[in-house]
C-alpha atoms as a PDB file:
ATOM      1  CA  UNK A   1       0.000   0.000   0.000  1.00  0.00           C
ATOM      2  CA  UNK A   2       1.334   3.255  -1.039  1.00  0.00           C
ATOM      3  CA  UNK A   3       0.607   6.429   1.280  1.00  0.00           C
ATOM      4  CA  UNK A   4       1.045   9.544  -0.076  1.00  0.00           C
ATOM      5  CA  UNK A   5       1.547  12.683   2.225  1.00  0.00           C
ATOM      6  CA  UNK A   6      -0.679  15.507   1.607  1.00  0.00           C
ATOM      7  CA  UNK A   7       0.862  18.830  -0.578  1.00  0.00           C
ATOM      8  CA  UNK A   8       2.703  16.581  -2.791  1.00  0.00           C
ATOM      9  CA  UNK A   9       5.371  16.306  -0.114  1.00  0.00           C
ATOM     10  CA  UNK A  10       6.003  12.424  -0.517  1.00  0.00           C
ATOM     11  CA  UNK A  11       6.686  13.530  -3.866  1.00  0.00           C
ATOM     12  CA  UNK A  12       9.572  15.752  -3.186  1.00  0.00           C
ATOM     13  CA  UNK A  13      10.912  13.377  -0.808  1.00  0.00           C
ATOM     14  CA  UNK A  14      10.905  10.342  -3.309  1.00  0.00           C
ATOM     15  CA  UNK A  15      12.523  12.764  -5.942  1.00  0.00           C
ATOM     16  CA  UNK A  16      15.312  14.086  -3.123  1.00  0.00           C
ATOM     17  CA  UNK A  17      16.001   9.978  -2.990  1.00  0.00           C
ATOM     18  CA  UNK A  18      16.326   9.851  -6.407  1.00  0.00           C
ATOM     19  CA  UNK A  19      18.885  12.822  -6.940  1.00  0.00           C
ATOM     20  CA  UNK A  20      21.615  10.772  -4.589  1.00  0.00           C
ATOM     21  CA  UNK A  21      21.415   8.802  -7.970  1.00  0.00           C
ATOM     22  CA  UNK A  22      23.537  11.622  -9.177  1.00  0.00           C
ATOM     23  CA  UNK A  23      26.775  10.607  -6.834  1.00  0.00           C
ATOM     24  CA  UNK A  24      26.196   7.161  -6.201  1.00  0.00           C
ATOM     25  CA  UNK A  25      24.784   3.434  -7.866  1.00  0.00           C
ATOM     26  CA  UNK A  26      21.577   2.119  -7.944  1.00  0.00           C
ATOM     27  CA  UNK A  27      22.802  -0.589  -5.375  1.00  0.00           C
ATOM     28  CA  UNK A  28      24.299   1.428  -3.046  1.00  0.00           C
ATOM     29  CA  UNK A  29      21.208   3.610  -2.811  1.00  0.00           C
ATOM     30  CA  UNK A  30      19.160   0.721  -2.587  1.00  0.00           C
ATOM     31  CA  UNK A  31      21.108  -0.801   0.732  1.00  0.00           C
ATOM     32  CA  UNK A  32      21.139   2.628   2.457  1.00  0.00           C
ATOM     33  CA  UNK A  33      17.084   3.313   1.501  1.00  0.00           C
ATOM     34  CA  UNK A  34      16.578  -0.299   3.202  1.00  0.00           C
ATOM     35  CA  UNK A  35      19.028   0.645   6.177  1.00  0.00           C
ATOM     36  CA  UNK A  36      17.231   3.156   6.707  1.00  0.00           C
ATOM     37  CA  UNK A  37      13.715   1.861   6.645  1.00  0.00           C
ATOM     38  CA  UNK A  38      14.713  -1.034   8.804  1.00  0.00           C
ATOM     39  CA  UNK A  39      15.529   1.773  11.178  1.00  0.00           C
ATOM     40  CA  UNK A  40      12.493   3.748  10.730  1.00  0.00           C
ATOM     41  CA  UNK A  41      13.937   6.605   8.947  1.00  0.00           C
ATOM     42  CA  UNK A  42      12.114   8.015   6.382  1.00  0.00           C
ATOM     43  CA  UNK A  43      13.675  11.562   5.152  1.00  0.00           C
ATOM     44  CA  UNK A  44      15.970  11.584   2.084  1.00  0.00           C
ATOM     45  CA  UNK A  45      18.595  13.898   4.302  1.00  0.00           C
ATOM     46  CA  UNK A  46      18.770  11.044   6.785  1.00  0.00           C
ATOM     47  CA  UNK A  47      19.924   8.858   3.847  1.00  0.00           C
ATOM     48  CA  UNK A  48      22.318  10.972   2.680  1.00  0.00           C
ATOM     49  CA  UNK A  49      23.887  11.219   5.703  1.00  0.00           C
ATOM     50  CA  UNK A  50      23.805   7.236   5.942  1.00  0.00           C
ATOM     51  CA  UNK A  51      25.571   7.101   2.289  1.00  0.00           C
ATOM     52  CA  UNK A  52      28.431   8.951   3.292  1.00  0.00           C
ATOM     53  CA  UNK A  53      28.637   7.329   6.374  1.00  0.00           C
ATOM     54  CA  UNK A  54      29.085   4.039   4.659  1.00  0.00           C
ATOM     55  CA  UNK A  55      31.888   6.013   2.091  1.00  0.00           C
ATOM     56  CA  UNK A  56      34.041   6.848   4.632  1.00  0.00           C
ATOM     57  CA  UNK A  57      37.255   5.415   5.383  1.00  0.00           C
ATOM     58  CA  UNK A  58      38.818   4.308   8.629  1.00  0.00           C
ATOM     59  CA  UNK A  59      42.398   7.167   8.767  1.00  0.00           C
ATOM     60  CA  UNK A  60      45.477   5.149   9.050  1.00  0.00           C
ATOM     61  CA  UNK A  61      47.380   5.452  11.186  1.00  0.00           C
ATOM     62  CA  UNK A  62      49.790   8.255  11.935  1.00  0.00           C
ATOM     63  CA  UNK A  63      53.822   7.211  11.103  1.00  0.00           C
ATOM     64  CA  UNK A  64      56.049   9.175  12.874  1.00  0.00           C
ATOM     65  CA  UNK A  65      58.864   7.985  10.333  1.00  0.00           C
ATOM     66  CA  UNK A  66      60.752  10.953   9.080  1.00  0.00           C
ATOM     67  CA  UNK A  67      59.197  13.025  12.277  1.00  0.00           C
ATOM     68  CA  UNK A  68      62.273  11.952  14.924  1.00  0.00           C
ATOM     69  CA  UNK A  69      61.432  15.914  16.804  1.00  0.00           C
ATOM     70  CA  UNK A  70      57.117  14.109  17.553  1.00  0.00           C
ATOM     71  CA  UNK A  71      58.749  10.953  19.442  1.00  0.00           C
ATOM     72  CA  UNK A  72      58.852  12.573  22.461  1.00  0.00           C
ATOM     73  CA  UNK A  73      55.742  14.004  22.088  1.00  0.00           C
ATOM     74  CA  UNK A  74      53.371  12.320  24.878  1.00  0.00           C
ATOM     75  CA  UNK A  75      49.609  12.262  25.825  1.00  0.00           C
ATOM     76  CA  UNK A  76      47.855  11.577  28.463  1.00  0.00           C
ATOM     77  CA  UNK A  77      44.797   9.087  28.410  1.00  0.00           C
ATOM     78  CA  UNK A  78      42.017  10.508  28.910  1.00  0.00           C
ATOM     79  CA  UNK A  79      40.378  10.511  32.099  1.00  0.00           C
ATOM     80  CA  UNK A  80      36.309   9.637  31.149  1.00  0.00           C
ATOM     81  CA  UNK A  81      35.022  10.219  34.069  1.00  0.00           C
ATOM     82  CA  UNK A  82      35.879  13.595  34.162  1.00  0.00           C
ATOM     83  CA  UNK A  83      32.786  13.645  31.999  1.00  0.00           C
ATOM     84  CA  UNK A  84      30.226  11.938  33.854  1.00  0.00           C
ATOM     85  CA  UNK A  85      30.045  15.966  35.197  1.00  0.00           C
ATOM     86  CA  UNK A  86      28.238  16.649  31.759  1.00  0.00           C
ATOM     87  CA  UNK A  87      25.604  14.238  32.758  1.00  0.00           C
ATOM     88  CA  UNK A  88      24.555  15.819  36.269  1.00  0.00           C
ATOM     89  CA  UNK A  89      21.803  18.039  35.957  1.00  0.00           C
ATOM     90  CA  UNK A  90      22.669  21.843  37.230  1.00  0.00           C
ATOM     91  CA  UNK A  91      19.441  23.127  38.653  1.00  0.00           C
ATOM     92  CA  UNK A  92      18.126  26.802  37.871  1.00  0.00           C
END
């Protein structure tokens, strides 16, 4: 059954899907479209986002060949918990 939102919006919607036709194939529209409506998203900017998700590309990692004055470079790991404060409510 087909459902069909009132001022033609469906319309533009379907035709918003469609123009991601422009940067990518058929398939990989197809798999993000069902993504998405397995997930119960319905707007053609969702899906976007969800295709480019899917393009990108884990960053390798950093060499520090040729970079001898970044070896003694160091960094703390990061304390999470320090976070948590986010989380607590601050009342008016």
């Amino acid at each position: 059954m087909c459902r069909v939102a009132p001022s033609g919006h469906g319309t533009r919607s379907f035709i918003r899907v469609l123009r991601l036709l422009e940067t990518v194939s058929l398939a990989r529209l197809t798999d993000a479209v069902d993504y998405a409506l397995d997930i119960g998203i319905l707007d053609p900017e969702s899906i976007r986002v969800i295709l480019e998700y899917r393009a990108d590309r884990p960053v390798d990692l950093f060499s520090l060949d040729g970079r001898p004055h970044l070896s003694a470079v160091r960094v703390a790991t990061t304390d999470v918990s320090a976070y948590q404060a986010l989380l607590t409510e601050v009342a008016p």
